[in-house]
PDB file of N, CA and C in Angstrom:
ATOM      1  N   UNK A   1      59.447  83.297  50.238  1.00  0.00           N
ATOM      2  CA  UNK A   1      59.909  83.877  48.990  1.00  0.00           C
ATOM      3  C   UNK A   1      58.944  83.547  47.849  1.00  0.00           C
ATOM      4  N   UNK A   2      58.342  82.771  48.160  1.00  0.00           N
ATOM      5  CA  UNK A   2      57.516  81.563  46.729  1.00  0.00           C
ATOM      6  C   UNK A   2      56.135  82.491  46.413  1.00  0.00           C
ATOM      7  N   UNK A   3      56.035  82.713  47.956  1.00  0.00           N
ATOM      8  CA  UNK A   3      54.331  83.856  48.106  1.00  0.00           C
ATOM      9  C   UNK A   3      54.650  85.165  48.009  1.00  0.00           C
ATOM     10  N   UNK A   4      56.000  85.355  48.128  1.00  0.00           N
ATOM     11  CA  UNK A   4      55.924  87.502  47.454  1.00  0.00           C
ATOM     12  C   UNK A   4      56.108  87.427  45.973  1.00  0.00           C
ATOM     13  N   UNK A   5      56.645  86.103  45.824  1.00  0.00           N
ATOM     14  CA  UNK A   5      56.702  86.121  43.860  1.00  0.00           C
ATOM     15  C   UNK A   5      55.448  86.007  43.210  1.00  0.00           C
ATOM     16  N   UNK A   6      54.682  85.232  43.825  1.00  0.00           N
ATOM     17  CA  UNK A   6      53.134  84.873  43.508  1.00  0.00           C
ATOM     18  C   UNK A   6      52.359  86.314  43.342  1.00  0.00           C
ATOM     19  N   UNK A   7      52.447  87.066  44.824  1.00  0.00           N
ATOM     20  CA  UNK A   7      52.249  88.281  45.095  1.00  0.00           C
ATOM     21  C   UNK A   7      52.323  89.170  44.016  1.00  0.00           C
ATOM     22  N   UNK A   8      53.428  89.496  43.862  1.00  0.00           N
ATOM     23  CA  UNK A   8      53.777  90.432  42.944  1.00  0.00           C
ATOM     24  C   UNK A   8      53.640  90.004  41.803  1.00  0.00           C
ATOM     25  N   UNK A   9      53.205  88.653  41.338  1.00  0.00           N
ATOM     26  CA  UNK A   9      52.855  88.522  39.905  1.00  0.00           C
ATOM     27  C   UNK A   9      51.470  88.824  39.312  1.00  0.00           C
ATOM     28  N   UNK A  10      50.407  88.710  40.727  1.00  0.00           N
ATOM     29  CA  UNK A  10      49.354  89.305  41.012  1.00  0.00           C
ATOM     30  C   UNK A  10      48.845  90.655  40.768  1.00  0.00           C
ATOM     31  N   UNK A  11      49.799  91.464  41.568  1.00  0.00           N
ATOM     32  CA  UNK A  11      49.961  92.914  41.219  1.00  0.00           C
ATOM     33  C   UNK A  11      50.243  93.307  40.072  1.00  0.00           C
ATOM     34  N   UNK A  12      51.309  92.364  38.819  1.00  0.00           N
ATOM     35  CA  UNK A  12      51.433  93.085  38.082  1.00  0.00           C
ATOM     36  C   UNK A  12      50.206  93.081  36.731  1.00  0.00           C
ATOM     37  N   UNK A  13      49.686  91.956  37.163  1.00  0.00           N
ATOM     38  CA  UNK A  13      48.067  91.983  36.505  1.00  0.00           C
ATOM     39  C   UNK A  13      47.336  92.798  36.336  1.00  0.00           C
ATOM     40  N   UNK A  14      47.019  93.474  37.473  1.00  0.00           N
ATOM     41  CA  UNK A  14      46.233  94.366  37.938  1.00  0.00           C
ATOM     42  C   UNK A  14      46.206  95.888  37.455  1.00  0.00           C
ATOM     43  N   UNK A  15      45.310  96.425  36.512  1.00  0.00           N
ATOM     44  CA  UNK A  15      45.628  98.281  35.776  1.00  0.00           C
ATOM     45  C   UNK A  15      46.221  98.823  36.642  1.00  0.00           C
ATOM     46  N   UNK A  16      46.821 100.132  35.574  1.00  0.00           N
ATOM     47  CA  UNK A  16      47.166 101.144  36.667  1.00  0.00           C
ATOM     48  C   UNK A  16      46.131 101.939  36.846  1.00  0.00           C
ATOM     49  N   UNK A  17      45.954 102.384  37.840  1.00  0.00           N
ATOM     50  CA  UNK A  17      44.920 103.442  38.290  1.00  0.00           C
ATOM     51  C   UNK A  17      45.519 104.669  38.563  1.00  0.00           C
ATOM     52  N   UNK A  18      46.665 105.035  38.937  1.00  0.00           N
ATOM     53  CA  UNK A  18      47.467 106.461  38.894  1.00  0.00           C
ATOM     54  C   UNK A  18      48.532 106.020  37.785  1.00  0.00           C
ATOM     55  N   UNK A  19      48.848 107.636  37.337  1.00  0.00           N
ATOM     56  CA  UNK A  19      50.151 108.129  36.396  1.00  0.00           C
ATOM     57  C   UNK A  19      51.076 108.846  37.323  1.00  0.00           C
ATOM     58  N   UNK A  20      51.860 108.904  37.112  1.00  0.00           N
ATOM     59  CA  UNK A  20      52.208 109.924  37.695  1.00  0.00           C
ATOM     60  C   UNK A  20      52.353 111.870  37.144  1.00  0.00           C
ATOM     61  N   UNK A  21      52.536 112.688  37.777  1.00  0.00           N
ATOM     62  CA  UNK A  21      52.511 113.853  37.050  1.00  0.00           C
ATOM     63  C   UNK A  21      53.224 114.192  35.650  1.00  0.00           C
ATOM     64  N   UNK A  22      54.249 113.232  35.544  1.00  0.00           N
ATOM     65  CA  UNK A  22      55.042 113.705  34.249  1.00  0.00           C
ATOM     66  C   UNK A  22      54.232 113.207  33.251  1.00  0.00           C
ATOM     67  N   UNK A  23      53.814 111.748  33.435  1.00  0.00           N
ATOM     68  CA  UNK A  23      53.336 110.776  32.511  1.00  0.00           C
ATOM     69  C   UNK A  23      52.216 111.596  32.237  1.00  0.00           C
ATOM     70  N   UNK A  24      51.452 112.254  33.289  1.00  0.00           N
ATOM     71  CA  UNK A  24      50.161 112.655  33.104  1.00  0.00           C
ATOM     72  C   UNK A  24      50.013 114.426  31.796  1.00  0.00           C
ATOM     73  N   UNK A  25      51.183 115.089  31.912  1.00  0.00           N
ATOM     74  CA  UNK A  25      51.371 116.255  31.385  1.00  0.00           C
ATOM     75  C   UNK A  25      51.998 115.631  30.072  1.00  0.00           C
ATOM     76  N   UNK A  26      52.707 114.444  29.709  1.00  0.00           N
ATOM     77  CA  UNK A  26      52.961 114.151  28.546  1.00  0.00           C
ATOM     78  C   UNK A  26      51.677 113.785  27.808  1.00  0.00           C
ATOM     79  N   UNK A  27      50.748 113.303  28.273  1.00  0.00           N
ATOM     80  CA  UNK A  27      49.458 112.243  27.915  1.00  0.00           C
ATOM     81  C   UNK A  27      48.743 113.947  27.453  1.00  0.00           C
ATOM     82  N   UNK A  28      48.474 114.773  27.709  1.00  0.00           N
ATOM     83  CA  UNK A  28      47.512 115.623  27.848  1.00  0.00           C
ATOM     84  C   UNK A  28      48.265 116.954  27.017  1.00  0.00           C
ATOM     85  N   UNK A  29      49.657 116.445  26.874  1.00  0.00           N
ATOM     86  CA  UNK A  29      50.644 117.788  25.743  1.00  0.00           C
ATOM     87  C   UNK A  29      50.748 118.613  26.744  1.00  0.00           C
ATOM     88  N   UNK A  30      50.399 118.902  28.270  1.00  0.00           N
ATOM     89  CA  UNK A  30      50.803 120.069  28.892  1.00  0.00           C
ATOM     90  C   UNK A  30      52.416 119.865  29.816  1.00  0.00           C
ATOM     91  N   UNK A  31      52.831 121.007  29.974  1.00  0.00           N
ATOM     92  CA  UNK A  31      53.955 120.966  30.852  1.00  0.00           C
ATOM     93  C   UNK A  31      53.715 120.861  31.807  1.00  0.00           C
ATOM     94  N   UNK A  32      54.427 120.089  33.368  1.00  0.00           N
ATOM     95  CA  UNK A  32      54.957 120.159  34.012  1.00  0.00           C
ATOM     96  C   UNK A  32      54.112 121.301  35.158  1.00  0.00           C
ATOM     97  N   UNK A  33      54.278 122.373  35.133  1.00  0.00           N
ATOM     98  CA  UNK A  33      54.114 123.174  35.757  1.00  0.00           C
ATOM     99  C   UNK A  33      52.688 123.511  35.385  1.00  0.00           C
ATOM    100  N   UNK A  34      52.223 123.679  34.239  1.00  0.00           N
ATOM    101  CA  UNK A  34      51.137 123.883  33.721  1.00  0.00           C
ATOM    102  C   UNK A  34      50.045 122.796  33.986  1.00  0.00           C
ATOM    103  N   UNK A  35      50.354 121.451  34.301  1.00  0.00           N
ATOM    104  CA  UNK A  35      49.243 120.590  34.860  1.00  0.00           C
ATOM    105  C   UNK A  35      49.690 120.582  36.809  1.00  0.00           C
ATOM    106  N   UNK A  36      50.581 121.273  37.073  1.00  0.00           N
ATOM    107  CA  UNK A  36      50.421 121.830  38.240  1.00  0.00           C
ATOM    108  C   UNK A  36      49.592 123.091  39.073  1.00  0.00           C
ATOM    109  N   UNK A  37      49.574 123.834  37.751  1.00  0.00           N
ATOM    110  CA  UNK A  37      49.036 125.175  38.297  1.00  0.00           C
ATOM    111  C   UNK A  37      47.703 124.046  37.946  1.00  0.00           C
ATOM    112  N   UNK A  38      46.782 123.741  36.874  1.00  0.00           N
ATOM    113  CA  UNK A  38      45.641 123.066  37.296  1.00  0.00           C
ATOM    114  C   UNK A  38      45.247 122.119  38.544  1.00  0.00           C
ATOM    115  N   UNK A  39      46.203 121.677  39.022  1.00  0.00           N
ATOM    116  CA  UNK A  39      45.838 120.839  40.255  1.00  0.00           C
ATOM    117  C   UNK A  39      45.599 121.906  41.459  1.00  0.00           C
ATOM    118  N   UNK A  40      46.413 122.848  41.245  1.00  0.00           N
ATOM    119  CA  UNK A  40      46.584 123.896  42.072  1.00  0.00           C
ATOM    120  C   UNK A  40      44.830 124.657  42.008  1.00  0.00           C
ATOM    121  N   UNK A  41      44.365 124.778  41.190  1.00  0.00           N
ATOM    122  CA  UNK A  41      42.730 125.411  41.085  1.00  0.00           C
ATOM    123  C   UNK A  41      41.796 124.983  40.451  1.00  0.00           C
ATOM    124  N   UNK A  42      42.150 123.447  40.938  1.00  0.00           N
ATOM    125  CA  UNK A  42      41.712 122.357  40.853  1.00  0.00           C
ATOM    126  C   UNK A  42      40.046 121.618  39.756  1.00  0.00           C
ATOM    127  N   UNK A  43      41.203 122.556  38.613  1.00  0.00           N
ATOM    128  CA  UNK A  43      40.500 121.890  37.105  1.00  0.00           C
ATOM    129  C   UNK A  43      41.011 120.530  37.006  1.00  0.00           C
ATOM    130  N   UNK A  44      42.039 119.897  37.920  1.00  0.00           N
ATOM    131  CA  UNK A  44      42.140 118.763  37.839  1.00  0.00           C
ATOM    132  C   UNK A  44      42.938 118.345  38.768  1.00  0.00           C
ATOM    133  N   UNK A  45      42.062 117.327  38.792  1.00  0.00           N
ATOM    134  CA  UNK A  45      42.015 116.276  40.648  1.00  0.00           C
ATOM    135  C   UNK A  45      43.474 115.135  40.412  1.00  0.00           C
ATOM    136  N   UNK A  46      44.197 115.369  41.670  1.00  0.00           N
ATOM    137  CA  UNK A  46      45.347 114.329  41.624  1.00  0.00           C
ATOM    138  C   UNK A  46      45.182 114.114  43.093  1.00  0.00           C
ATOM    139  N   UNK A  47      46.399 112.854  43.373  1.00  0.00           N
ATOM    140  CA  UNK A  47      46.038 112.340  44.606  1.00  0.00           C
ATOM    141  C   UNK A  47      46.966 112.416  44.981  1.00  0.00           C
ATOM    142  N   UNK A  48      47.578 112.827  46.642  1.00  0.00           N
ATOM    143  CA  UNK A  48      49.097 112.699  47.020  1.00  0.00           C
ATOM    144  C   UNK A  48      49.097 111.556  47.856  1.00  0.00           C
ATOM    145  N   UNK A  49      50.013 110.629  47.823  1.00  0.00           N
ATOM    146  CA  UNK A  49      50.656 109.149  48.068  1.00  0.00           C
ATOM    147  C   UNK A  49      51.642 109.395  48.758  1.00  0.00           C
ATOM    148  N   UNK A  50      51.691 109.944  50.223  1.00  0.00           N
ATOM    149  CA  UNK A  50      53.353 110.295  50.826  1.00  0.00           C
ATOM    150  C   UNK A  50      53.645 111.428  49.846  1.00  0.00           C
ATOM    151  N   UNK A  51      54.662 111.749  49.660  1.00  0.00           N
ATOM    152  CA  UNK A  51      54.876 113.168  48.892  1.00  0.00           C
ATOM    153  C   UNK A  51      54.682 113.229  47.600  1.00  0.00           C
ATOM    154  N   UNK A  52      54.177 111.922  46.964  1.00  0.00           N
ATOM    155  CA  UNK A  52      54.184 111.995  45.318  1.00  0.00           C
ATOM    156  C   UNK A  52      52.524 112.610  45.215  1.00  0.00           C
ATOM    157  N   UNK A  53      52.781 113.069  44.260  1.00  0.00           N
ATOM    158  CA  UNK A  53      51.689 113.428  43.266  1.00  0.00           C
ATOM    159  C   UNK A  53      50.855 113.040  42.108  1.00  0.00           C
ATOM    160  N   UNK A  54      49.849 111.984  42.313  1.00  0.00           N
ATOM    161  CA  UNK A  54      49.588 111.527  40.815  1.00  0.00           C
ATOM    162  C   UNK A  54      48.136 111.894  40.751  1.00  0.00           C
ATOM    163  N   UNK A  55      48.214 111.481  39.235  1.00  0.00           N
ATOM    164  CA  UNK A  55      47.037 111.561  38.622  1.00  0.00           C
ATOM    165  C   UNK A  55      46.154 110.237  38.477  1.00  0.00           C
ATOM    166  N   UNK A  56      44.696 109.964  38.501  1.00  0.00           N
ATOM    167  CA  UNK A  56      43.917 108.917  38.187  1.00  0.00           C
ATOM    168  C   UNK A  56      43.844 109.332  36.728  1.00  0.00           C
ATOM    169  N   UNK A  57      43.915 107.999  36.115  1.00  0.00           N
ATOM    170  CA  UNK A  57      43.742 107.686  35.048  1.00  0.00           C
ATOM    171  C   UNK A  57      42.716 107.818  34.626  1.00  0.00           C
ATOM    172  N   UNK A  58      41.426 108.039  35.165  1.00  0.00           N
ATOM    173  CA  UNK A  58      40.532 108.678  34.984  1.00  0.00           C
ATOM    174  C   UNK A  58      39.961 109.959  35.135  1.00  0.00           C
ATOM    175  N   UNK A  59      40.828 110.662  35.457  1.00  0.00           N
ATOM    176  CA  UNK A  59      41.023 112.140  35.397  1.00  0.00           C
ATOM    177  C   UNK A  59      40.951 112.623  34.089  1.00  0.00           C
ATOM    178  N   UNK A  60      42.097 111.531  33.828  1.00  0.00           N
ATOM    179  CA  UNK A  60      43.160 112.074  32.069  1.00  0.00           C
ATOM    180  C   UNK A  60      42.082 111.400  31.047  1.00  0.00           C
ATOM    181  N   UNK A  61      41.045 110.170  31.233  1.00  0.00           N
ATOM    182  CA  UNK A  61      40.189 110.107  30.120  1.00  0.00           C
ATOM    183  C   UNK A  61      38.881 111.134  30.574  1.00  0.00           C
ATOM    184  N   UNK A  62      38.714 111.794  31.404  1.00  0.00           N
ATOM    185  CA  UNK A  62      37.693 112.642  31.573  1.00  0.00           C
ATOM    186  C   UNK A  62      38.167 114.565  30.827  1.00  0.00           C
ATOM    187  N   UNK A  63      39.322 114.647  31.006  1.00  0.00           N
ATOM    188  CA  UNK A  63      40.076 115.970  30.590  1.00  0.00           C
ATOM    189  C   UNK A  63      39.580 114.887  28.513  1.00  0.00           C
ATOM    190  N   UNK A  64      40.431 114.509  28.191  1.00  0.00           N
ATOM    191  CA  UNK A  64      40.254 114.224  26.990  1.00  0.00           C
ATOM    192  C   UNK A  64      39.015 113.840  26.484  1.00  0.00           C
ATOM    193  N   UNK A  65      37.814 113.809  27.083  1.00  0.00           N
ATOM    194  CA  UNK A  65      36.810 112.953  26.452  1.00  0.00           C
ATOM    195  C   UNK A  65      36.368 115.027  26.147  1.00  0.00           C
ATOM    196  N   UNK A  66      36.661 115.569  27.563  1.00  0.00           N
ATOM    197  CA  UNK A  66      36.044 116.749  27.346  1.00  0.00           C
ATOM    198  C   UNK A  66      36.525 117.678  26.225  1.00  0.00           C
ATOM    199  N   UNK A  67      37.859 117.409  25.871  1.00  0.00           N
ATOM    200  CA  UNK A  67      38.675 118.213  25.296  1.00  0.00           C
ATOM    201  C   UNK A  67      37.839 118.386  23.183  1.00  0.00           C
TER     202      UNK A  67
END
């Protein structure tokens, strides 16, 4: 028990490197569907994790640096 607390106190150190899609369409002012259809023709790169969908956080400072 002593080493998954350690563990996970570890982890929570550590950046995030994905958003997820909502977080990512709030960050960028687009909707939902609208930073979907971009993943979809892939003006912007996300990663699927089992069925989720996220975004690198460096996606979203590369869309904004360009913007």
């Amino acid at each position: 028990m002593e080493v998954l607390a350690m563990a996970t106190k570890e982890l929570e150190r550590l950046p995030r490197l994905l958003v997820t899609l909502d977080e990512a369409a709030r960050t960028l002012g687009l909707s939902r569907k609208t930073l979907l259809r971009r993943v979809a023709d892939s003006t912007v790169r996300a990663v699927r994790i089992g069925r989720r969908l996220q975004v690198p956080i460096s996606e979203i400072e590369r869309l904004v640096a360009g913007a």
